[in-house]
C-alpha atoms as a PDB file:
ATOM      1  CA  UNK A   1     129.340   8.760 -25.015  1.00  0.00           C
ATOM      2  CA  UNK A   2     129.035  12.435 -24.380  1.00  0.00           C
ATOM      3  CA  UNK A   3     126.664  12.949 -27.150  1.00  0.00           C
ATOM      4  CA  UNK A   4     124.430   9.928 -25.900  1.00  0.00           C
ATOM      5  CA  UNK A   5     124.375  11.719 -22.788  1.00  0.00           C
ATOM      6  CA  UNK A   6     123.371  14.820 -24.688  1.00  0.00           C
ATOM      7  CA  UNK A   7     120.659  13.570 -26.981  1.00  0.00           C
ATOM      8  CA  UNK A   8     119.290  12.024 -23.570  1.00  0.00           C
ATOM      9  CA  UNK A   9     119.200  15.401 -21.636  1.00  0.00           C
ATOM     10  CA  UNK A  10     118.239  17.119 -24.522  1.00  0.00           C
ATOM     11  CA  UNK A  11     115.435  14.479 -24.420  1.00  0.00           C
ATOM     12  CA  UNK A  12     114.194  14.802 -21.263  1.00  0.00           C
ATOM     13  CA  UNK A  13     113.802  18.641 -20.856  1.00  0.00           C
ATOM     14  CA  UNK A  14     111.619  18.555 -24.208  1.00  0.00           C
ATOM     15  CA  UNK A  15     109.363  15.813 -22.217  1.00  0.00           C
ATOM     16  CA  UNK A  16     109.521  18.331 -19.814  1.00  0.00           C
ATOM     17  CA  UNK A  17     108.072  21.297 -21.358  1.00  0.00           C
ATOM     18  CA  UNK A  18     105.294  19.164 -23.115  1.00  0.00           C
ATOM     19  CA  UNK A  19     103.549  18.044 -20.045  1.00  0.00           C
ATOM     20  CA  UNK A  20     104.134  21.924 -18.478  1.00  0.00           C
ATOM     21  CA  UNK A  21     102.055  22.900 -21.294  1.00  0.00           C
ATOM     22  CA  UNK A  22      99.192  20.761 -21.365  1.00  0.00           C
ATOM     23  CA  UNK A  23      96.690  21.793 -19.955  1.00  0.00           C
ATOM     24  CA  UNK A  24      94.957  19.681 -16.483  1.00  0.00           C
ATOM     25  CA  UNK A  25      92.180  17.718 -16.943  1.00  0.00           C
ATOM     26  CA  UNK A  26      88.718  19.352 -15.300  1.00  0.00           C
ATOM     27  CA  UNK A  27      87.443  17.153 -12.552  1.00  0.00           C
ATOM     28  CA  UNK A  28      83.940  18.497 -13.162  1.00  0.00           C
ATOM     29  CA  UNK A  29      81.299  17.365 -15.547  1.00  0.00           C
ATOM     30  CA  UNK A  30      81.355  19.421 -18.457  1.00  0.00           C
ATOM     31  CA  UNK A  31      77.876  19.212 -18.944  1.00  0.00           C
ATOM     32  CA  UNK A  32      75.545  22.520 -19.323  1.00  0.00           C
ATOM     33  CA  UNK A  33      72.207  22.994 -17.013  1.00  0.00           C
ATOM     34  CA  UNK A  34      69.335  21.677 -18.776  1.00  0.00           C
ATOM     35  CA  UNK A  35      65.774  23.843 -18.286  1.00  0.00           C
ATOM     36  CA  UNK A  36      63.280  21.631 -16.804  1.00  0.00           C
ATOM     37  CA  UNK A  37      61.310  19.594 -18.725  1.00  0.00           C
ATOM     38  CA  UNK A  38      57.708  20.391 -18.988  1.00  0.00           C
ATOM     39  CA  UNK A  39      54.775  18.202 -17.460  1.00  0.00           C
ATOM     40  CA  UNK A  40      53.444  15.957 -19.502  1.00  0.00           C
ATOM     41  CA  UNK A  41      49.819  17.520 -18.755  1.00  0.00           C
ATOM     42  CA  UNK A  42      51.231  20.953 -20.137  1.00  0.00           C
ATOM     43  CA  UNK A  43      52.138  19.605 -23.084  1.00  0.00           C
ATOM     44  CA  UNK A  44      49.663  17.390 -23.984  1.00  0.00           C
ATOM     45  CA  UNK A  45      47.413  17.865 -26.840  1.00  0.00           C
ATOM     46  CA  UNK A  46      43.683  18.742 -25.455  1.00  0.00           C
ATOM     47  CA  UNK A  47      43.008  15.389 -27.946  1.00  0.00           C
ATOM     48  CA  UNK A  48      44.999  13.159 -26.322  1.00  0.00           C
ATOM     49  CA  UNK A  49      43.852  14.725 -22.807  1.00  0.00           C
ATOM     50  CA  UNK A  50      40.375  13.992 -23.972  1.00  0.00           C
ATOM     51  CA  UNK A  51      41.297  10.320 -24.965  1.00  0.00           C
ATOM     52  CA  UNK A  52      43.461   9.726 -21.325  1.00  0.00           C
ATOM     53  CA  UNK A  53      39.786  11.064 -19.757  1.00  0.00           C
ATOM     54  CA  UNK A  54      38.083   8.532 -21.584  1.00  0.00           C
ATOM     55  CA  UNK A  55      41.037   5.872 -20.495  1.00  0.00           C
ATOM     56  CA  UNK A  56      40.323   6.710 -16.855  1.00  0.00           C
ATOM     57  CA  UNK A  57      36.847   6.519 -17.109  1.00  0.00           C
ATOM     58  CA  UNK A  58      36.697   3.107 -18.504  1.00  0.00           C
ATOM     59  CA  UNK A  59      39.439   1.599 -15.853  1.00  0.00           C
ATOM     60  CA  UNK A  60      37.598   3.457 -12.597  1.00  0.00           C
ATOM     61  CA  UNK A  61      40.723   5.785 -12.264  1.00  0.00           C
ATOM     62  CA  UNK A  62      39.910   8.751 -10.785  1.00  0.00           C
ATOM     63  CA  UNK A  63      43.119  10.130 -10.576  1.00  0.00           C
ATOM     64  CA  UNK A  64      43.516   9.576 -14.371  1.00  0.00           C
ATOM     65  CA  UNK A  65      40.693  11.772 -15.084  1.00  0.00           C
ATOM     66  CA  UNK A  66      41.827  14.443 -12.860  1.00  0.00           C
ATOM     67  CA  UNK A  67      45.067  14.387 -14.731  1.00  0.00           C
ATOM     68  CA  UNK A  68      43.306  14.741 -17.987  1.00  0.00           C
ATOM     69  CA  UNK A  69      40.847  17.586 -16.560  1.00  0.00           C
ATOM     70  CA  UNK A  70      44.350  19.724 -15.724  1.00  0.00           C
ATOM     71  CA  UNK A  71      45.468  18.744 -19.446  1.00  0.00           C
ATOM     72  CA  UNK A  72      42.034  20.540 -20.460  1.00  0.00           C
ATOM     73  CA  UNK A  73      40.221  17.300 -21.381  1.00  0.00           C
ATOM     74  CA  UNK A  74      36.747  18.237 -23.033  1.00  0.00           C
ATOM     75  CA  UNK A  75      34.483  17.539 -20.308  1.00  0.00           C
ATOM     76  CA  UNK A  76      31.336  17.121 -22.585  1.00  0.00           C
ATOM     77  CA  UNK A  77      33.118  14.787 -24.870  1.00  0.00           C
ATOM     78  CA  UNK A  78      30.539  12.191 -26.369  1.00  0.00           C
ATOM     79  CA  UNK A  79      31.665   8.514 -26.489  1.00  0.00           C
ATOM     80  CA  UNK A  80      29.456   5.730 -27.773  1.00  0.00           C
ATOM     81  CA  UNK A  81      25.525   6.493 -27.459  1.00  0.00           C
ATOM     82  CA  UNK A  82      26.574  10.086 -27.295  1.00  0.00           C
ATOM     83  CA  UNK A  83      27.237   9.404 -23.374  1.00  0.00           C
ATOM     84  CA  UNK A  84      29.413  11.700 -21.881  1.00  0.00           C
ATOM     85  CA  UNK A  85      32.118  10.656 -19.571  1.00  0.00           C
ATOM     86  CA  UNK A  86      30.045  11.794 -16.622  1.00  0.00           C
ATOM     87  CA  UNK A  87      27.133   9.620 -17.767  1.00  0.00           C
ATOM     88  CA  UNK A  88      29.426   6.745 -18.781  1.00  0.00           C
ATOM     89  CA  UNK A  89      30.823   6.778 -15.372  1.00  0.00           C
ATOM     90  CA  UNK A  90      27.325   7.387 -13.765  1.00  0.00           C
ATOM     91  CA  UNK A  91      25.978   3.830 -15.838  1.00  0.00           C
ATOM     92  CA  UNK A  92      28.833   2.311 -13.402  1.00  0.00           C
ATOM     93  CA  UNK A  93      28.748   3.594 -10.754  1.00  0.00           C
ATOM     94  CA  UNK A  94      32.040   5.199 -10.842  1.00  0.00           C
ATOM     95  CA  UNK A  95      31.376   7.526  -8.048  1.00  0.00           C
ATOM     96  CA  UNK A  96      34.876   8.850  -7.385  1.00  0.00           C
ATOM     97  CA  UNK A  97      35.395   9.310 -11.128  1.00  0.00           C
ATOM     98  CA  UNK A  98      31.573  11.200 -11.511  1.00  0.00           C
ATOM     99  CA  UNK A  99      32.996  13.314  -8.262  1.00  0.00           C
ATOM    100  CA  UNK A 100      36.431  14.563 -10.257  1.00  0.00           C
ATOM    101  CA  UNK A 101      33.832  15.311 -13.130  1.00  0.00           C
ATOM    102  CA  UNK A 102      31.493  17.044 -11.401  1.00  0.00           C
ATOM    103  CA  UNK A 103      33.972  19.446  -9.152  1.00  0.00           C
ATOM    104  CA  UNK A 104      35.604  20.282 -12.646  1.00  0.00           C
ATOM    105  CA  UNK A 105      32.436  21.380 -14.556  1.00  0.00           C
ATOM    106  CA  UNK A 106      30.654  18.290 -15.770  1.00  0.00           C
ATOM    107  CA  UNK A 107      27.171  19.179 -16.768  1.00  0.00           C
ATOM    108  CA  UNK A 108      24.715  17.139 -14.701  1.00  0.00           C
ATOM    109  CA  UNK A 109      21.802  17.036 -17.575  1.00  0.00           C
ATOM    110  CA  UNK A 110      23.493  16.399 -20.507  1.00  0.00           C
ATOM    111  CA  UNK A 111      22.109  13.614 -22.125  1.00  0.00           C
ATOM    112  CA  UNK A 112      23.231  10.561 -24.177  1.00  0.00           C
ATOM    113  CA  UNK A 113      21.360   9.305 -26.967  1.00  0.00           C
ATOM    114  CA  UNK A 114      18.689   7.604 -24.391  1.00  0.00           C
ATOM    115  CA  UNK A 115      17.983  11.141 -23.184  1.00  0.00           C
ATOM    116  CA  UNK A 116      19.787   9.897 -19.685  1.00  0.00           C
ATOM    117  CA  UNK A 117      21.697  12.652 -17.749  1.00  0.00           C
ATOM    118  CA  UNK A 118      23.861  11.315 -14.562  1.00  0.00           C
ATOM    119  CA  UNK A 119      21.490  12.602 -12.650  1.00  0.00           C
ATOM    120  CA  UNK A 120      18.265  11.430 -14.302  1.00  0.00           C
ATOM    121  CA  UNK A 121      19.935   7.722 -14.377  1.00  0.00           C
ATOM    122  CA  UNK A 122      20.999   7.843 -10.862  1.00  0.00           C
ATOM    123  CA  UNK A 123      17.586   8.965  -9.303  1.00  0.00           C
ATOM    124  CA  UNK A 124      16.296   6.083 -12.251  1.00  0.00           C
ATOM    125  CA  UNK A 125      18.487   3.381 -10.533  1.00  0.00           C
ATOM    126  CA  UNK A 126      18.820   4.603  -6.589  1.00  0.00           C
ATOM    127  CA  UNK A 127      22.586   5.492  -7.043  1.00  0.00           C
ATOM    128  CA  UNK A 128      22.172   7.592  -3.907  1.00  0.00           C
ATOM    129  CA  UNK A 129      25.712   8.859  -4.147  1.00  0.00           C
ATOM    130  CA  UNK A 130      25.994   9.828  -7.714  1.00  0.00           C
ATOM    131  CA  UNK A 131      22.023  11.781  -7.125  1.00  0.00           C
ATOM    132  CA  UNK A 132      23.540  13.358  -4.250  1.00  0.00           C
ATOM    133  CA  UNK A 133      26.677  15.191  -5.714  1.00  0.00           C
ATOM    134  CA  UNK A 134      24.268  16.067  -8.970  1.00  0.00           C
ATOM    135  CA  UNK A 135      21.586  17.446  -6.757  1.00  0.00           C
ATOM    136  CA  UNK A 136      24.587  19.269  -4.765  1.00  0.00           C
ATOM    137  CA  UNK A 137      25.816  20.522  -8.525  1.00  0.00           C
ATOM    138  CA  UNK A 138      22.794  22.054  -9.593  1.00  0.00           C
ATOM    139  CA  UNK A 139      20.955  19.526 -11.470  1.00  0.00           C
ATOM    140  CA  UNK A 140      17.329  20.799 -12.634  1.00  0.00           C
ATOM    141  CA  UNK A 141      15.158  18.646 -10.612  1.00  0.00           C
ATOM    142  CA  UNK A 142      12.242  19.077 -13.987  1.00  0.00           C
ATOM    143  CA  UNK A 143      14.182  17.326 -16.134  1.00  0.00           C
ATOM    144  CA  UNK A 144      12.837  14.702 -18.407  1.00  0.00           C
ATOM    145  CA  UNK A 145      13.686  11.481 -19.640  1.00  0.00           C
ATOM    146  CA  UNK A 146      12.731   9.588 -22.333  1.00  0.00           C
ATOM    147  CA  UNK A 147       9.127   8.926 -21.336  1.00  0.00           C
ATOM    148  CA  UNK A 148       8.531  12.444 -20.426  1.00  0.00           C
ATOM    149  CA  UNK A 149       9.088  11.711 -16.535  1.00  0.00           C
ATOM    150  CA  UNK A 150      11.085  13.409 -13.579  1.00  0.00           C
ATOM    151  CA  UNK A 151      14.065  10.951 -12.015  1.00  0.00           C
ATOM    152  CA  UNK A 152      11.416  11.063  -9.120  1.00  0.00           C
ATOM    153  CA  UNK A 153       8.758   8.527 -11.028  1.00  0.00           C
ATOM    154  CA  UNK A 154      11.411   6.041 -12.064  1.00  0.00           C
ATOM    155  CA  UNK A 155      12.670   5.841  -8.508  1.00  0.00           C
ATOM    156  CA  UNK A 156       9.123   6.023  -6.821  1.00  0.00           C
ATOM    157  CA  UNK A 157       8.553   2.983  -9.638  1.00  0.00           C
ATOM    158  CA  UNK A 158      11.337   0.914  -7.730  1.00  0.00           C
ATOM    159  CA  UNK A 159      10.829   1.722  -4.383  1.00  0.00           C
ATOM    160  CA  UNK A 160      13.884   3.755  -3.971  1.00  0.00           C
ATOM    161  CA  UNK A 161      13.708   5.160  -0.633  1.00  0.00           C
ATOM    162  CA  UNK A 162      16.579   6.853  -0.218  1.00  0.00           C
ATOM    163  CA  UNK A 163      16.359   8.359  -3.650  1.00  0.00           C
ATOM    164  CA  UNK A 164      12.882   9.294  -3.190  1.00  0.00           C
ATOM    165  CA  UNK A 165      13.659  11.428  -0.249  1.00  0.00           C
ATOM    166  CA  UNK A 166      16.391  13.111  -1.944  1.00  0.00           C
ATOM    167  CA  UNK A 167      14.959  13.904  -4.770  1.00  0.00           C
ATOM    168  CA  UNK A 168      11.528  15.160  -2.298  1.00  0.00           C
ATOM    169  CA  UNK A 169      13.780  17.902  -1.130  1.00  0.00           C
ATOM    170  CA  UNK A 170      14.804  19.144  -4.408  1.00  0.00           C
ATOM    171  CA  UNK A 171      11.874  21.390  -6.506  1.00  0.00           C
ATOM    172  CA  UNK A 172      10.554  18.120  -8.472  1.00  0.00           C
ATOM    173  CA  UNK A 173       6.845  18.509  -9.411  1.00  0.00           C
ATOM    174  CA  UNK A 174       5.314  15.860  -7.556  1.00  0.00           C
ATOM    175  CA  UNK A 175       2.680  15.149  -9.668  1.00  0.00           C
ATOM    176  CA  UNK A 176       4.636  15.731 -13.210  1.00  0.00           C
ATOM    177  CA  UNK A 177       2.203  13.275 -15.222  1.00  0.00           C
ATOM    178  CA  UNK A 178       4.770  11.369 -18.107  1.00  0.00           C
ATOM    179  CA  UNK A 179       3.338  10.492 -21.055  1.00  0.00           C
ATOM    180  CA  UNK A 180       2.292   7.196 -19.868  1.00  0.00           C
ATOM    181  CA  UNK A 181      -0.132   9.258 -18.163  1.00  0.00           C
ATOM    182  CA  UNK A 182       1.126   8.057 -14.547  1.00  0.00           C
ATOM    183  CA  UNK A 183       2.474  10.550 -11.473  1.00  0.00           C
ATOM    184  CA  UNK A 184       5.048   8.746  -8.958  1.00  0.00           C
ATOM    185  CA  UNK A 185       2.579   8.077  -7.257  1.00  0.00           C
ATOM    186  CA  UNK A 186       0.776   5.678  -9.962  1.00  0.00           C
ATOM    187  CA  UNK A 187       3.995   4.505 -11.089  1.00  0.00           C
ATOM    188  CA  UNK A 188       4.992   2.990  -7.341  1.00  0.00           C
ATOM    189  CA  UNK A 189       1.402   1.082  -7.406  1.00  0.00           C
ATOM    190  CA  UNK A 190       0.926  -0.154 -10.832  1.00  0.00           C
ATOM    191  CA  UNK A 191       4.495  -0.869 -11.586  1.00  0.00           C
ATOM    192  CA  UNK A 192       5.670  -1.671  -8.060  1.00  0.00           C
ATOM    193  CA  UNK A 193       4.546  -4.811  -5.826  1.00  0.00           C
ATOM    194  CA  UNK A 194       3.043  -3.480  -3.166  1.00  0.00           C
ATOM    195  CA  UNK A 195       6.019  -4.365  -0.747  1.00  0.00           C
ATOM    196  CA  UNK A 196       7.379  -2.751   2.528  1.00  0.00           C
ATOM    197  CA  UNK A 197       9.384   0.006   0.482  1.00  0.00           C
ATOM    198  CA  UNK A 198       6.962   0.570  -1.896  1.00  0.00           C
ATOM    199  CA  UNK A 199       4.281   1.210   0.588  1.00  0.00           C
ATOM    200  CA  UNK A 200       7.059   3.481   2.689  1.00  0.00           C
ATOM    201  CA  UNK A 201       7.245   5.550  -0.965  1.00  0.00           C
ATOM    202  CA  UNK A 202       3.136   5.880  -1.087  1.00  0.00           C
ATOM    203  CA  UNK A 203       3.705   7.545   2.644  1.00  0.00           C
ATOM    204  CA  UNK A 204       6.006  10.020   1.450  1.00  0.00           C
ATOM    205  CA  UNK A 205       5.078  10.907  -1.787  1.00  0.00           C
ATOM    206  CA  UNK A 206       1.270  11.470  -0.077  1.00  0.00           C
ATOM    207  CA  UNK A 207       2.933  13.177   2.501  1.00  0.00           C
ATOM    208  CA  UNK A 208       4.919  15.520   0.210  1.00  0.00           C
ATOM    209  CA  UNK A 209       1.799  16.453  -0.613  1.00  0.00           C
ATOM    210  CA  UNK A 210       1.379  14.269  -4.028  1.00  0.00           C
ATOM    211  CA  UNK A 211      -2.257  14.275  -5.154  1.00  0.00           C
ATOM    212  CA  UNK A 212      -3.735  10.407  -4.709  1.00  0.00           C
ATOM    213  CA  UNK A 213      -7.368  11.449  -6.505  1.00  0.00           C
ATOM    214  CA  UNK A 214      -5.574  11.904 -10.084  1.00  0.00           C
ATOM    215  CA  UNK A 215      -6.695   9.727 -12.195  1.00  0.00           C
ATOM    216  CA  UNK A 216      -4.383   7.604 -14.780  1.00  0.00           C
ATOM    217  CA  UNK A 217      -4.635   7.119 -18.404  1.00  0.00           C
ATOM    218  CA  UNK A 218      -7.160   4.032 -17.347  1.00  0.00           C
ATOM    219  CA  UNK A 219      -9.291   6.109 -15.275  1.00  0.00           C
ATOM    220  CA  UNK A 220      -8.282   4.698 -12.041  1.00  0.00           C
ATOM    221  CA  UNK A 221      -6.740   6.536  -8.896  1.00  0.00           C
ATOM    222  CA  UNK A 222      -3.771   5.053  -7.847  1.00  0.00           C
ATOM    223  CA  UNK A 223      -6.116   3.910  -4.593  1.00  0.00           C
ATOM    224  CA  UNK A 224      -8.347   1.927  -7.060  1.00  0.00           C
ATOM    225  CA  UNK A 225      -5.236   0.773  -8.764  1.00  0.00           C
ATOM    226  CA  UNK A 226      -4.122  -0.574  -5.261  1.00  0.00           C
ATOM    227  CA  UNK A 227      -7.011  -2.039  -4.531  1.00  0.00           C
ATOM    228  CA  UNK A 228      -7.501  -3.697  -8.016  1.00  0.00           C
ATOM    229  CA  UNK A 229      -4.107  -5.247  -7.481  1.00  0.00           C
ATOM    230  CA  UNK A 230      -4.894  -6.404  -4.374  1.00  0.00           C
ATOM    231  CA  UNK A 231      -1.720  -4.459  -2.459  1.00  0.00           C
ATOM    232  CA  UNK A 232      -3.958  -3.927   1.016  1.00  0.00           C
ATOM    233  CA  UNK A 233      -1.352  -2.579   2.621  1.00  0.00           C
ATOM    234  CA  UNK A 234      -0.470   0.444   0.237  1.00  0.00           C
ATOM    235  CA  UNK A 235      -4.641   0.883   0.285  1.00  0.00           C
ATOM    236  CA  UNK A 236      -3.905   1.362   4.064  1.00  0.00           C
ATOM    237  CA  UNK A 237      -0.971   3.377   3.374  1.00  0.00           C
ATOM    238  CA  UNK A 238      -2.952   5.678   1.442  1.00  0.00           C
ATOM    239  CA  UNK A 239      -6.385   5.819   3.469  1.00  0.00           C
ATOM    240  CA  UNK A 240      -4.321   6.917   6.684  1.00  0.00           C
ATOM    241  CA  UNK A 241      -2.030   9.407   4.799  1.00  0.00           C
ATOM    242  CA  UNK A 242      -5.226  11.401   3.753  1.00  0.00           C
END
């Protein structure tokens, strides 16, 4: 009995002196202080920047682009028909996306394969808002597309008003002939349809000081071309502008 009672204290104190020396469990996570991870626009490959640029400008996602521009996209990337994404954007009209492009560096002549720049295409097609921020970019005004014309014939051609009167207060030649052998001023009679606008386009061109006696590849004035067409009103147009 006395050597149960033994074995038992004997027992006890070695419990005892095991849990003394264990040591107590750390309430605190154990884990270390990772460094911040880096953005995923410092890290990215100026290849895959270029590609996310392209992304954004095919979905209308301005803030894409302007992601990809702080990844160091190439900004005069060429994409199908040698577009760049500022003309691919200006052929829809993407003007927030064109506006990211343009504040980052875009060039507003390059050209695709159709010898369009943004801003040749938007003074082309009235895309008043596009024409304005390449105008306020520094566009060159004398540049020529395809058919050897200003962005100021096209538009004069469709009786884009707006775009006509931007594009008067830039340093376009007025009476740049193309190689049609028509000035903006030929190009809104013969090719236009003697309309309100058009006739409002005769007024200002004439009044910018475009010269109505030059005579087109077929000999005619643009004032004989009016009146051959019967447009009376852009013959009036021109008759009290003079």
């Amino acid at each position: 009995m006395r050597r149960l009672a033994a074995v038992g204290l004997g027992l006890a104190l070695v419990a005892g002196c095991s849990g003394q020396d264990r040591p107590a469990a750390d309430p605190s996570p154990t884990s270390s202080t990772a460094p911040p991870s880096a953005s995923p626009s410092a890290s990215m490959s100026r290849a895959a920047a270029t590609a996310l640029l392209w992304r954004g400008v095919a979905r209308d996602r301005p803030e894409v682009v302007r992601r990809a521009v702080e990844a160091g996209a190439e900004l005069e990337a060429r994409g199908r028909g040698g577009a760049t994404p500022l003309v691919a954007a200006t052929k829809e009209n993407r003007v927030e996306v064109a506006r990211v492009l343009l504040e980052a560096g875009a060039d507003p002549d390059a050209k695709d394969d159709l010898e369009d720049s943004a801003f040749l295409y938007a003074g082309a097609e009235g895309l008043e808002e596009i024409l304005a921020l390449t105008i306020a970019r520094g566009a060159d005004p004398r540049s020529l597309n395809r058919y050897g014309g200003t962005a100021l014939i096209p538009a004069s051609e469709h009786a884009h008003v707006e775009a006509v009167r931007m594009l008067l207060e830039t340093e376009v030649p007025v009476d740049h002939v193309n190689e049609l052998g028509w000035t903006a001023l030929h190009e809104a009679v013969v090719l236009g349809n003697g309309d309100a606008d058009h006739v409002r386009v005769v007024r200002m061109l004439i009044g910018a000081g475009a010269d109505h006696t030059i005579r087109g590849r077929d000999g005619r004035t643009p004032r004989q071309q009016a009146v051959a067409l019967g447009f009376t009103d852009v013959v009036r147009a021109i008759d009290d502008s003079v």
